[in-house]
N, C-alpha and C. Protein backbone atom coordinates (compact mmCIF):
# COMPACT_ATOMS: atom_id res chain seq x y z
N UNK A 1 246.06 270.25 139.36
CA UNK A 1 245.59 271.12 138.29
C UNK A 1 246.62 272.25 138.09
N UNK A 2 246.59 272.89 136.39
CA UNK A 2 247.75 273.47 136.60
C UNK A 2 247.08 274.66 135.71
N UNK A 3 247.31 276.02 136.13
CA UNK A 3 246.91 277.15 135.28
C UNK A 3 247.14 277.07 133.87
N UNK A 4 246.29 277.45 132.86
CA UNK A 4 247.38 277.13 131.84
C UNK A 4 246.91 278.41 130.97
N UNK A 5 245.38 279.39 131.67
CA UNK A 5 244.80 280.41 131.27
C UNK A 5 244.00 280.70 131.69
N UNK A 6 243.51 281.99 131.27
CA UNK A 6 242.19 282.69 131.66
C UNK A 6 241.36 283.62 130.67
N UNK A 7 239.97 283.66 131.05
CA UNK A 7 239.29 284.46 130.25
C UNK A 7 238.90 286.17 130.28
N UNK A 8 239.41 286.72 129.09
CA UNK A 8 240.00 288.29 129.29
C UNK A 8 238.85 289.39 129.30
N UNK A 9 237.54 288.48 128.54
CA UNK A 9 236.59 289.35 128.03
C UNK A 9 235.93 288.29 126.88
N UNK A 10 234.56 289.27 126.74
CA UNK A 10 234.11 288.49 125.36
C UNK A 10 234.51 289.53 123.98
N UNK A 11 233.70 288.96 122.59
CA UNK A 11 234.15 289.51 122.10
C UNK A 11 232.89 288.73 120.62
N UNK A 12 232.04 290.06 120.13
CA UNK A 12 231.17 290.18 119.53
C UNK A 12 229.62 289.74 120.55
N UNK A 13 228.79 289.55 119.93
CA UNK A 13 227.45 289.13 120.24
C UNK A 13 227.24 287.66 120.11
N UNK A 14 228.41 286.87 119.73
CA UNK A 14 227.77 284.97 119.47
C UNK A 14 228.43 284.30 120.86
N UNK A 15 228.81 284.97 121.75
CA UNK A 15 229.82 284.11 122.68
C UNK A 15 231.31 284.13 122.57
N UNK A 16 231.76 283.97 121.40
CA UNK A 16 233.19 284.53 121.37
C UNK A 16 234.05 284.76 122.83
N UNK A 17 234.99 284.33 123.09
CA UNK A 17 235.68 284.94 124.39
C UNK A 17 236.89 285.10 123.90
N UNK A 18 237.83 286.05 124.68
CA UNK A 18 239.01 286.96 124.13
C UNK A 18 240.06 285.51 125.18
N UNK A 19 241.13 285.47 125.34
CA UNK A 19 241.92 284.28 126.32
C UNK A 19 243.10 285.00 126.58
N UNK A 20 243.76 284.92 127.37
CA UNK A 20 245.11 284.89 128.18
C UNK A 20 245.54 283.13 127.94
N UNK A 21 246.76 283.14 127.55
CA UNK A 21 247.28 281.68 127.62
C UNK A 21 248.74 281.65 127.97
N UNK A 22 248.58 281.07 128.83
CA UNK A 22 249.58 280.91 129.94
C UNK A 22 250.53 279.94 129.28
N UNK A 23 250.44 279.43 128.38
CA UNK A 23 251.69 278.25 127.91
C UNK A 23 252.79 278.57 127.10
N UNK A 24 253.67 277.79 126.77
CA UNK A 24 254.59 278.00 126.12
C UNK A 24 254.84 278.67 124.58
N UNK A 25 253.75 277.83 124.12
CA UNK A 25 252.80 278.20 122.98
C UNK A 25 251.75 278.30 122.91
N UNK A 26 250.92 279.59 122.95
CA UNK A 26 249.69 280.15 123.17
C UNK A 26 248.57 279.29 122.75
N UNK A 27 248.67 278.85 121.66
CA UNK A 27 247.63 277.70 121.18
C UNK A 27 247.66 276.55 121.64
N UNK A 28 248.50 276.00 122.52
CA UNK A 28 248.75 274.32 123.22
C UNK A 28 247.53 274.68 123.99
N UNK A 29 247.39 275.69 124.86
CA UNK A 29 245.67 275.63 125.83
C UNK A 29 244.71 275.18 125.02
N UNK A 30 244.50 274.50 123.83
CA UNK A 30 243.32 273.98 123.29
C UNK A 30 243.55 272.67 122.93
N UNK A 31 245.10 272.15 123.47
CA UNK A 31 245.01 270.81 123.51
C UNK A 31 245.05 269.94 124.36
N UNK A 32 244.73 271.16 125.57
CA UNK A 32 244.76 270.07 127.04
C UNK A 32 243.20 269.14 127.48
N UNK A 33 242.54 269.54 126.30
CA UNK A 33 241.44 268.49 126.34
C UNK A 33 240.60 269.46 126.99
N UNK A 34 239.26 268.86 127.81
CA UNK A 34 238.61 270.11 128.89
C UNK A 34 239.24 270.80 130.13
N UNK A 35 238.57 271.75 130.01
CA UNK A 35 240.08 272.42 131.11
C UNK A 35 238.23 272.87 132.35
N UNK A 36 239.23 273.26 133.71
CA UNK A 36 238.02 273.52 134.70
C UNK A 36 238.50 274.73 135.39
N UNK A 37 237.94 275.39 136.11
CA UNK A 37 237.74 276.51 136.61
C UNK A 37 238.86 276.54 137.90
N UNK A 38 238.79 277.20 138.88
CA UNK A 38 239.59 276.88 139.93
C UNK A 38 239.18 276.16 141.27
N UNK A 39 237.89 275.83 141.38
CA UNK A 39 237.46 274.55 141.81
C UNK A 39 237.30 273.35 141.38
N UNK A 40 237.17 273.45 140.15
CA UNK A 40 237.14 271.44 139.09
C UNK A 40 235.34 271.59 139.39
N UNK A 41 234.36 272.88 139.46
CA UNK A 41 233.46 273.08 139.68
C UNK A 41 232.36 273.17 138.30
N UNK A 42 233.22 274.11 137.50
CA UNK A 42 233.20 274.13 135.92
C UNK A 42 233.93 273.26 135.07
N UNK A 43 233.35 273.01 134.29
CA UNK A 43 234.46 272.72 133.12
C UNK A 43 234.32 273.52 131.62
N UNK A 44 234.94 273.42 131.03
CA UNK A 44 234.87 274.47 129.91
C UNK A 44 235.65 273.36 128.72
N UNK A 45 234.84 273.47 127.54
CA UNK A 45 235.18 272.84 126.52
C UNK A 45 235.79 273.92 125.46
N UNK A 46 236.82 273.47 124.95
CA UNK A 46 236.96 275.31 123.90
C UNK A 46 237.79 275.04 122.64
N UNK A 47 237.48 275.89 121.95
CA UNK A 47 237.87 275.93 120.20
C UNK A 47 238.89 277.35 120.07
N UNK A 48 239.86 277.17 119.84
CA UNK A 48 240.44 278.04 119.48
C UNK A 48 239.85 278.89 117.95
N UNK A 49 239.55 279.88 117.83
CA UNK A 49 239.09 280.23 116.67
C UNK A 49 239.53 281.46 115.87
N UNK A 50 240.73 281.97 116.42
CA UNK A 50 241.80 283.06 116.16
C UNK A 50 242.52 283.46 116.96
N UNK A 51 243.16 284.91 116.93
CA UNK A 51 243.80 285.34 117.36
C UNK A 51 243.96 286.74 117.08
N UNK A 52 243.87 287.52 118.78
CA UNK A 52 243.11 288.93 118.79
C UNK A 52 244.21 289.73 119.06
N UNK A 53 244.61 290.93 119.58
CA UNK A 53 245.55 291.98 119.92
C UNK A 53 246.07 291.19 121.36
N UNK A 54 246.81 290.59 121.39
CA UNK A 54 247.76 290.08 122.34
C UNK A 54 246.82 289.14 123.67
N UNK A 55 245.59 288.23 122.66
CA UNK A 55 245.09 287.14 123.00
C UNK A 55 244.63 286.79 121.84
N UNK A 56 243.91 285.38 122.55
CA UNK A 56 243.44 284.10 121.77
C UNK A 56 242.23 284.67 121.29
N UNK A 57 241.58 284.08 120.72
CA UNK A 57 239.66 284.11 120.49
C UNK A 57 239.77 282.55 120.75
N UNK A 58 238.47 282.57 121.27
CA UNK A 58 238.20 280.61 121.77
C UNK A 58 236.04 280.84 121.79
N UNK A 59 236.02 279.63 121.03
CA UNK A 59 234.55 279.49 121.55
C UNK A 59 234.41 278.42 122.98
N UNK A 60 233.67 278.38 123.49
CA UNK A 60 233.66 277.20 124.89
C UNK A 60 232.14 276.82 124.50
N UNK A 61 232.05 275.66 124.25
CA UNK A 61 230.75 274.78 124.21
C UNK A 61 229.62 275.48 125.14
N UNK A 62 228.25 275.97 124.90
CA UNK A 62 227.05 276.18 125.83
C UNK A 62 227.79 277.57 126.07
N UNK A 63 228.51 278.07 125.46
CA UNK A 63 228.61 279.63 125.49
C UNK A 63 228.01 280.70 124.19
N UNK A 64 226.98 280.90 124.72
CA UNK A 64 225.86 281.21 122.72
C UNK A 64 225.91 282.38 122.57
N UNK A 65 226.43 283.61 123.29
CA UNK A 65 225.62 285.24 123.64
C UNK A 65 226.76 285.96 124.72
N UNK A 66 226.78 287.05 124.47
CA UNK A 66 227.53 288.06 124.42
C UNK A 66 227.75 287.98 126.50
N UNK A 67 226.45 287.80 127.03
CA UNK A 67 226.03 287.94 128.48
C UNK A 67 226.81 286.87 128.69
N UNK A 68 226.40 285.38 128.31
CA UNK A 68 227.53 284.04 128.93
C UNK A 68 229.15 284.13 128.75
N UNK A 69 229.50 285.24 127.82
CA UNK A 69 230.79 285.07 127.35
C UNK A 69 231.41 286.27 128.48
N UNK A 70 230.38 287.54 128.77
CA UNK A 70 230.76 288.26 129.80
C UNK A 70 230.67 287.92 131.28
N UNK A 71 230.47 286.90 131.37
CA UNK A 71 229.93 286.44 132.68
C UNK A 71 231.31 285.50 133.31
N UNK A 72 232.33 285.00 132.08
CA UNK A 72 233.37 284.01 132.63
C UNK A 72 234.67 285.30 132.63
N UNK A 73 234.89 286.67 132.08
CA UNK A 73 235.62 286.97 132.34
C UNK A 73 236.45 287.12 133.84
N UNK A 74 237.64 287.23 133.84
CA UNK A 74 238.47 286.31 134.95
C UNK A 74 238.35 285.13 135.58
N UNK A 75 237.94 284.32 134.74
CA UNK A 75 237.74 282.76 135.27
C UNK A 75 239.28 282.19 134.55
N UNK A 76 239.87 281.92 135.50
CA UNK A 76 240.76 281.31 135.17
C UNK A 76 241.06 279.52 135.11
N UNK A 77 241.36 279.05 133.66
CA UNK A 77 241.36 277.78 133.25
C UNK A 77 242.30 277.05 134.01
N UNK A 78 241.94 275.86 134.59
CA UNK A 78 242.77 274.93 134.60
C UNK A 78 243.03 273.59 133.79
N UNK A 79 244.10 272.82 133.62
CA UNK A 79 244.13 271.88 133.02
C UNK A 79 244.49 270.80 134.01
N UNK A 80 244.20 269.47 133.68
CA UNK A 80 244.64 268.42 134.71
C UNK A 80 246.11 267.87 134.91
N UNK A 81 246.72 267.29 135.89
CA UNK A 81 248.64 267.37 135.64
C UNK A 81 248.70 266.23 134.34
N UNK A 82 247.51 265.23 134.64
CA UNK A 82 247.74 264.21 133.55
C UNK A 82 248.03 264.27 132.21
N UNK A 83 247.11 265.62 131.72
CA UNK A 83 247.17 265.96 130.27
C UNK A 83 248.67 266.39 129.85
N UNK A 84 249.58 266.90 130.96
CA UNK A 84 250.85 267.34 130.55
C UNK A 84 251.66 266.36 129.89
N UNK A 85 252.38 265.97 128.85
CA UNK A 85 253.71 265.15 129.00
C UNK A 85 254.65 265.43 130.66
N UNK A 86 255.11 264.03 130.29
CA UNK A 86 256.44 263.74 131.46
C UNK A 86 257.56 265.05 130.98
N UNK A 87 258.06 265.49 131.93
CA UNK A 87 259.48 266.20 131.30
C UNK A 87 260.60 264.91 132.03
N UNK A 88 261.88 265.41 131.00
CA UNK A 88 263.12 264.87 130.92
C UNK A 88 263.80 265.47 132.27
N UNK A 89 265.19 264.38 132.88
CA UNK A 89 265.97 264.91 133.71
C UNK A 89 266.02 266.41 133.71
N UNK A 90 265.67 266.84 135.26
CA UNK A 90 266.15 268.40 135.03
C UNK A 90 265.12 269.22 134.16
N UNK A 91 263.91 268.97 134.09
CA UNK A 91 263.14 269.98 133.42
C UNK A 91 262.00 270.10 134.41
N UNK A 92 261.24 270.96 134.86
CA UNK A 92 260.46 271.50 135.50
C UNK A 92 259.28 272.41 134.61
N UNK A 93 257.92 271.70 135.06
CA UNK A 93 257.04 272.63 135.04
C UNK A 93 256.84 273.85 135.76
N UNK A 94 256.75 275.42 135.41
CA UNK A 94 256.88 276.23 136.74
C UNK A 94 255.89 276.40 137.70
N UNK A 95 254.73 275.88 137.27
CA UNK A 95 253.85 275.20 138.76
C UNK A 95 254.58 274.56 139.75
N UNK A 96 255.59 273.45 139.35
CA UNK A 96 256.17 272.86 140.15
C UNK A 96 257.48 273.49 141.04
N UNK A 97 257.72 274.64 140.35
CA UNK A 97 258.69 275.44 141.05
C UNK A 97 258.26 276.42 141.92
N UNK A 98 257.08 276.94 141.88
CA UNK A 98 256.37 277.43 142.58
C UNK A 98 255.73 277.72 143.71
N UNK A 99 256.23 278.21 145.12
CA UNK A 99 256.07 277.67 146.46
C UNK A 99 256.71 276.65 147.02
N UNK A 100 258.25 276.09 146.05
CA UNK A 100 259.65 275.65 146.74
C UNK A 100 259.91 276.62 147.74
N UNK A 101 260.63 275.81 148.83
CA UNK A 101 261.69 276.68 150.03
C UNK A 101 262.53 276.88 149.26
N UNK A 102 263.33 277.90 149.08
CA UNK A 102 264.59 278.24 148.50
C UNK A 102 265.60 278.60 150.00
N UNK A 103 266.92 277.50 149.45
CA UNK A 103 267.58 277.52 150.67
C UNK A 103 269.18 277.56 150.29
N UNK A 104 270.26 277.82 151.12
CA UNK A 104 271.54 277.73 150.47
C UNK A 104 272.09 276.99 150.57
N UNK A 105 272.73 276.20 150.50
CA UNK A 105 273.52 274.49 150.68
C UNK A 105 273.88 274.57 151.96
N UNK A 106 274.01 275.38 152.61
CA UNK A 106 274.32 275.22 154.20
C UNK A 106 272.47 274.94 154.53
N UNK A 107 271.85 275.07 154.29
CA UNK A 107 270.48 274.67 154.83
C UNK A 107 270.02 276.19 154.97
N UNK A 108 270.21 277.58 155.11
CA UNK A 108 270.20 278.74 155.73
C UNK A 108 269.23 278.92 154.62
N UNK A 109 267.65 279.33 154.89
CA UNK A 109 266.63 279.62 154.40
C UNK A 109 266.41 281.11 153.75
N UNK A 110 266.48 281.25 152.30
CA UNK A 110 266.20 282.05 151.92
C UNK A 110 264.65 282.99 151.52
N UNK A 111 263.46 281.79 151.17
CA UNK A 111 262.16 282.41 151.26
C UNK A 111 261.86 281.07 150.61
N UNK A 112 260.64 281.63 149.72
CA UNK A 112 260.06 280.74 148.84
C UNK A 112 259.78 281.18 147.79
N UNK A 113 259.94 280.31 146.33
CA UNK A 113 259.66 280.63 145.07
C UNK A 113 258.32 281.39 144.89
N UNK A 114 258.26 282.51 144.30
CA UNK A 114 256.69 283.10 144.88
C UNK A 114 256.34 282.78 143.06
N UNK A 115 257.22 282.78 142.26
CA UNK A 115 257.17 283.09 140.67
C UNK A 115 258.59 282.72 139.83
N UNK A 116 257.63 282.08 138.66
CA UNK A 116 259.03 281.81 137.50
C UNK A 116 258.90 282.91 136.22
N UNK A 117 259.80 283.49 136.46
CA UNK A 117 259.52 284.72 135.07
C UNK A 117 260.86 284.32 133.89
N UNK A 118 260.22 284.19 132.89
CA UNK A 118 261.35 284.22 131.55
C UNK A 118 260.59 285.54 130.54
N UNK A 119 262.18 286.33 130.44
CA UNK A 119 262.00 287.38 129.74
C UNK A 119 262.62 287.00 128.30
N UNK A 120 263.07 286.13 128.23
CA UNK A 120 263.52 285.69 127.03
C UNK A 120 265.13 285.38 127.32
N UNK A 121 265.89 285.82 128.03
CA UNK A 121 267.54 285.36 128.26
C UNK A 121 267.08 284.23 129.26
N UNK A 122 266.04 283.78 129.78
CA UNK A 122 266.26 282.36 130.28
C UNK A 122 265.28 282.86 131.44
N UNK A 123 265.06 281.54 132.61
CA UNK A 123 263.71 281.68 133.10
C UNK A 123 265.03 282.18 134.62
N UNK A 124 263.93 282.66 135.36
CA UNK A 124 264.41 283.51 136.86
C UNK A 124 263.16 283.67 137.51
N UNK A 125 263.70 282.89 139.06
CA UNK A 125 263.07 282.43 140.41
C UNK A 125 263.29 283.62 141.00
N UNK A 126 261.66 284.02 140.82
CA UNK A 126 261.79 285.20 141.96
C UNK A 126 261.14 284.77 143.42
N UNK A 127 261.62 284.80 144.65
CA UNK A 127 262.42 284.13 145.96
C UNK A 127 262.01 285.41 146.74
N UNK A 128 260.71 284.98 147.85
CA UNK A 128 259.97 285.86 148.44
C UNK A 128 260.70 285.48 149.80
N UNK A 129 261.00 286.65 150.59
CA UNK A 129 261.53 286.59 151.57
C UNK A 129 261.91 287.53 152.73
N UNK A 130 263.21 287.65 153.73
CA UNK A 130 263.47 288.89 154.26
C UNK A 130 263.34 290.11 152.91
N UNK A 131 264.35 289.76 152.41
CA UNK A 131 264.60 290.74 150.77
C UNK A 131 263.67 289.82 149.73
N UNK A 132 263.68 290.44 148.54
CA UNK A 132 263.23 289.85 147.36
C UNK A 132 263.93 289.94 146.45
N UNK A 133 264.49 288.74 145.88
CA UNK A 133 265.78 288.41 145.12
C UNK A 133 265.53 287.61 143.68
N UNK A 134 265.93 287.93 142.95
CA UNK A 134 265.76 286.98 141.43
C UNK A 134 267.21 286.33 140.89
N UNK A 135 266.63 284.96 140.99
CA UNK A 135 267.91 284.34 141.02
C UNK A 135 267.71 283.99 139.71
N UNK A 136 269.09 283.55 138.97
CA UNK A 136 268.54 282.66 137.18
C UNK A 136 268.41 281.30 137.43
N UNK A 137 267.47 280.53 136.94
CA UNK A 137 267.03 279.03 136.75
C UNK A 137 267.87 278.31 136.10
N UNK A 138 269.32 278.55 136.49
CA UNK A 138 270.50 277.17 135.55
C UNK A 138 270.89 276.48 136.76
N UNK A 139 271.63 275.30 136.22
CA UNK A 139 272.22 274.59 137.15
C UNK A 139 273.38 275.16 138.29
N UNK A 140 273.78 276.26 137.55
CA UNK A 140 275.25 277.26 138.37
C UNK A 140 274.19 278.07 139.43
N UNK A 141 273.53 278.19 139.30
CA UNK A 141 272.46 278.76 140.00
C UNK A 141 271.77 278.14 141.07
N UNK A 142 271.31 277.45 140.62
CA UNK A 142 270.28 276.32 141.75
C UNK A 142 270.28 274.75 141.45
N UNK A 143 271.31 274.59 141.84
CA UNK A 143 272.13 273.43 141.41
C UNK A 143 271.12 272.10 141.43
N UNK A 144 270.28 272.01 142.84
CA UNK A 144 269.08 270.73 142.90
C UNK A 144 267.80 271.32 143.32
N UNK A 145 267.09 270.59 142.63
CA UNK A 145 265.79 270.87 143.02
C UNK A 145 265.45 269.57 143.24
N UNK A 146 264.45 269.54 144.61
CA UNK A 146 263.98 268.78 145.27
C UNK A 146 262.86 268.76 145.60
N UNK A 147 261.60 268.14 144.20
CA UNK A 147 260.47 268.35 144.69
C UNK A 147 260.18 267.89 145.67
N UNK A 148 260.14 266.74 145.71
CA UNK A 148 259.77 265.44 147.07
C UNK A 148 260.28 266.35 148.39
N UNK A 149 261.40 266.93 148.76
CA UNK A 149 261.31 267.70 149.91
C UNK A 149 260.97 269.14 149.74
N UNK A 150 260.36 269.56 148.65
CA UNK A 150 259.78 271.04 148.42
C UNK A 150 261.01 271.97 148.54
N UNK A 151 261.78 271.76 148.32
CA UNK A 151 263.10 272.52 147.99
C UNK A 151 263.98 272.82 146.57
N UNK A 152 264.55 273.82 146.61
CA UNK A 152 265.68 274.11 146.04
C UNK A 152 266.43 275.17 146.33
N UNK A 153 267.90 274.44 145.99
CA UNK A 153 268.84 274.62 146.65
C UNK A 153 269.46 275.97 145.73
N UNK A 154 269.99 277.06 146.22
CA UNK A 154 270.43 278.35 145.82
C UNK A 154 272.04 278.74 146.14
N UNK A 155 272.42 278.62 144.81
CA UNK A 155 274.33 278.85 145.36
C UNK A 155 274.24 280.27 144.33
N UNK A 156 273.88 281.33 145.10
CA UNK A 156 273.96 282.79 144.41
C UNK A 156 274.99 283.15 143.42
N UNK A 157 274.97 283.52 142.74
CA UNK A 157 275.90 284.46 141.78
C UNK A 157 276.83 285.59 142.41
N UNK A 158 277.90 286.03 142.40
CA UNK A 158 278.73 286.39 143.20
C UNK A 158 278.03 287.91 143.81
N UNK A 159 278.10 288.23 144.69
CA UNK A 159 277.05 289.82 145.13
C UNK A 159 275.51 290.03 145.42
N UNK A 160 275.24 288.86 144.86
CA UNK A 160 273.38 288.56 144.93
C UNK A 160 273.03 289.19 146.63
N UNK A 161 273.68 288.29 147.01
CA UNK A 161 272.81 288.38 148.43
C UNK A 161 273.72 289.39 149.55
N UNK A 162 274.58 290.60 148.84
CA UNK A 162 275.18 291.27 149.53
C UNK A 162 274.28 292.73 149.72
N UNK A 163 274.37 293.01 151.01
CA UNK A 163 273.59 294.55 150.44
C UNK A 163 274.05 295.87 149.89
N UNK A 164 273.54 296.26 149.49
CA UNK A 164 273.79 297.72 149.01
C UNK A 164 274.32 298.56 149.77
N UNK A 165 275.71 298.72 149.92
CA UNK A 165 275.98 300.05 150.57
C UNK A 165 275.34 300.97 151.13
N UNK A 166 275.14 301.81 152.43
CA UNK A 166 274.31 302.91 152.44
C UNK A 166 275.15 304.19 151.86
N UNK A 167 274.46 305.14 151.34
CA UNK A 167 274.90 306.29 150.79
C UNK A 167 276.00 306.09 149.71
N UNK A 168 276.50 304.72 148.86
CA UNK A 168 277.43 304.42 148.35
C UNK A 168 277.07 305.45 146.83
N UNK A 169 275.89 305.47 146.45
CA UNK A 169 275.45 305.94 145.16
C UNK A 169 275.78 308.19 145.47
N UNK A 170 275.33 308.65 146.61
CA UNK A 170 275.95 309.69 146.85
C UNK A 170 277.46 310.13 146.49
N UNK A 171 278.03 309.02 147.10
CA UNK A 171 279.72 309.48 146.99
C UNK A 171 280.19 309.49 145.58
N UNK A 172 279.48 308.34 144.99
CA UNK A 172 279.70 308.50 143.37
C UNK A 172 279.24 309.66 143.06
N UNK A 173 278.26 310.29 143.35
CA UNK A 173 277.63 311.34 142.80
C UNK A 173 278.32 312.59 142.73
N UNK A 174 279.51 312.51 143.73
CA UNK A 174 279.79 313.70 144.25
C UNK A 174 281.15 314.20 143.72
């Protein structure tokens, strides 16, 4: 199962719920078919039915009243892996990048993928560890990824993994 959203709040008196959507394109969460809760305990059927101040509006089937629609806020949606398309060579879902070992081609363990963040210049593995490091998601970067052994491999950018001088920012100062 793969996050693909969550519910932010309701919104009027008919059930209405406000959405967080976790996808690429905010409206694809209404085409993953029924989506379920974070046990596969719920399921939730839903209609996209606008679009609010930096969320969705969605109705969810057997949601009639203001109380049922306040009652799922922070329930977060899942979708099933099946509903996804296949990706092409080299493309990754960031679920799937997610809780990789990140390691350096010598094998020397850097942490684990805790998060994939794209700010818009491209997506970056942030790499929980001794330090906490954000590496960029290209091939010059992290050359293989290896789901089947829960890895990927990290050839840093020149200075990444050097530390900071102590007192180096003083002497400039001075």
């Amino acid at each position: 199962m793969i996050c693909v959203g969550a519910v932010s709040g309701a919104r009027g008196l008919r059930g209405e719920v406000r959405m967080k959507s976790f996808t690429a394109d905010p409206r694809d969460i209404g085409a993953y078919g029924t989506l379920y809760d974070e046990t596969s305990s719920r399921a939730f059927d839903l209609r996209i039915t606008g679009q609010g101040k930096g969320c969705l509006l969605a109705r969810i089937e057997g949601v009639n009243d203001r109380k049922a629609a306040e009652a799922l806020k922070g329930v977060k949606l899942y979708a099933p892996r099946a509903a996804f398309p296949k990706l092409g060579e080299g493309e990754y879902y960031h679920a799937d990048l997610v809780g990789l070992r990140a390691e350096l081609a010598g094998g020397e363990i850097l942490g684990t993928v805790k998060a994939v963040h794209d700010f818009g210049a491209g997506a970056i593995l942030e790499i929980a560890g001794e330090e906490s490091l954000m590496v960029p998601f290209t091939r010059q970067a992290a050359p293989r990824v290896d789901l089947n052994k829960g890895r990927v491999v990290i050839d840093p950018p020149p200075g990444l993994l050097e530390a900071p001088e102590r007192g180096k920012e003083e002497e400039d100062e001075a």
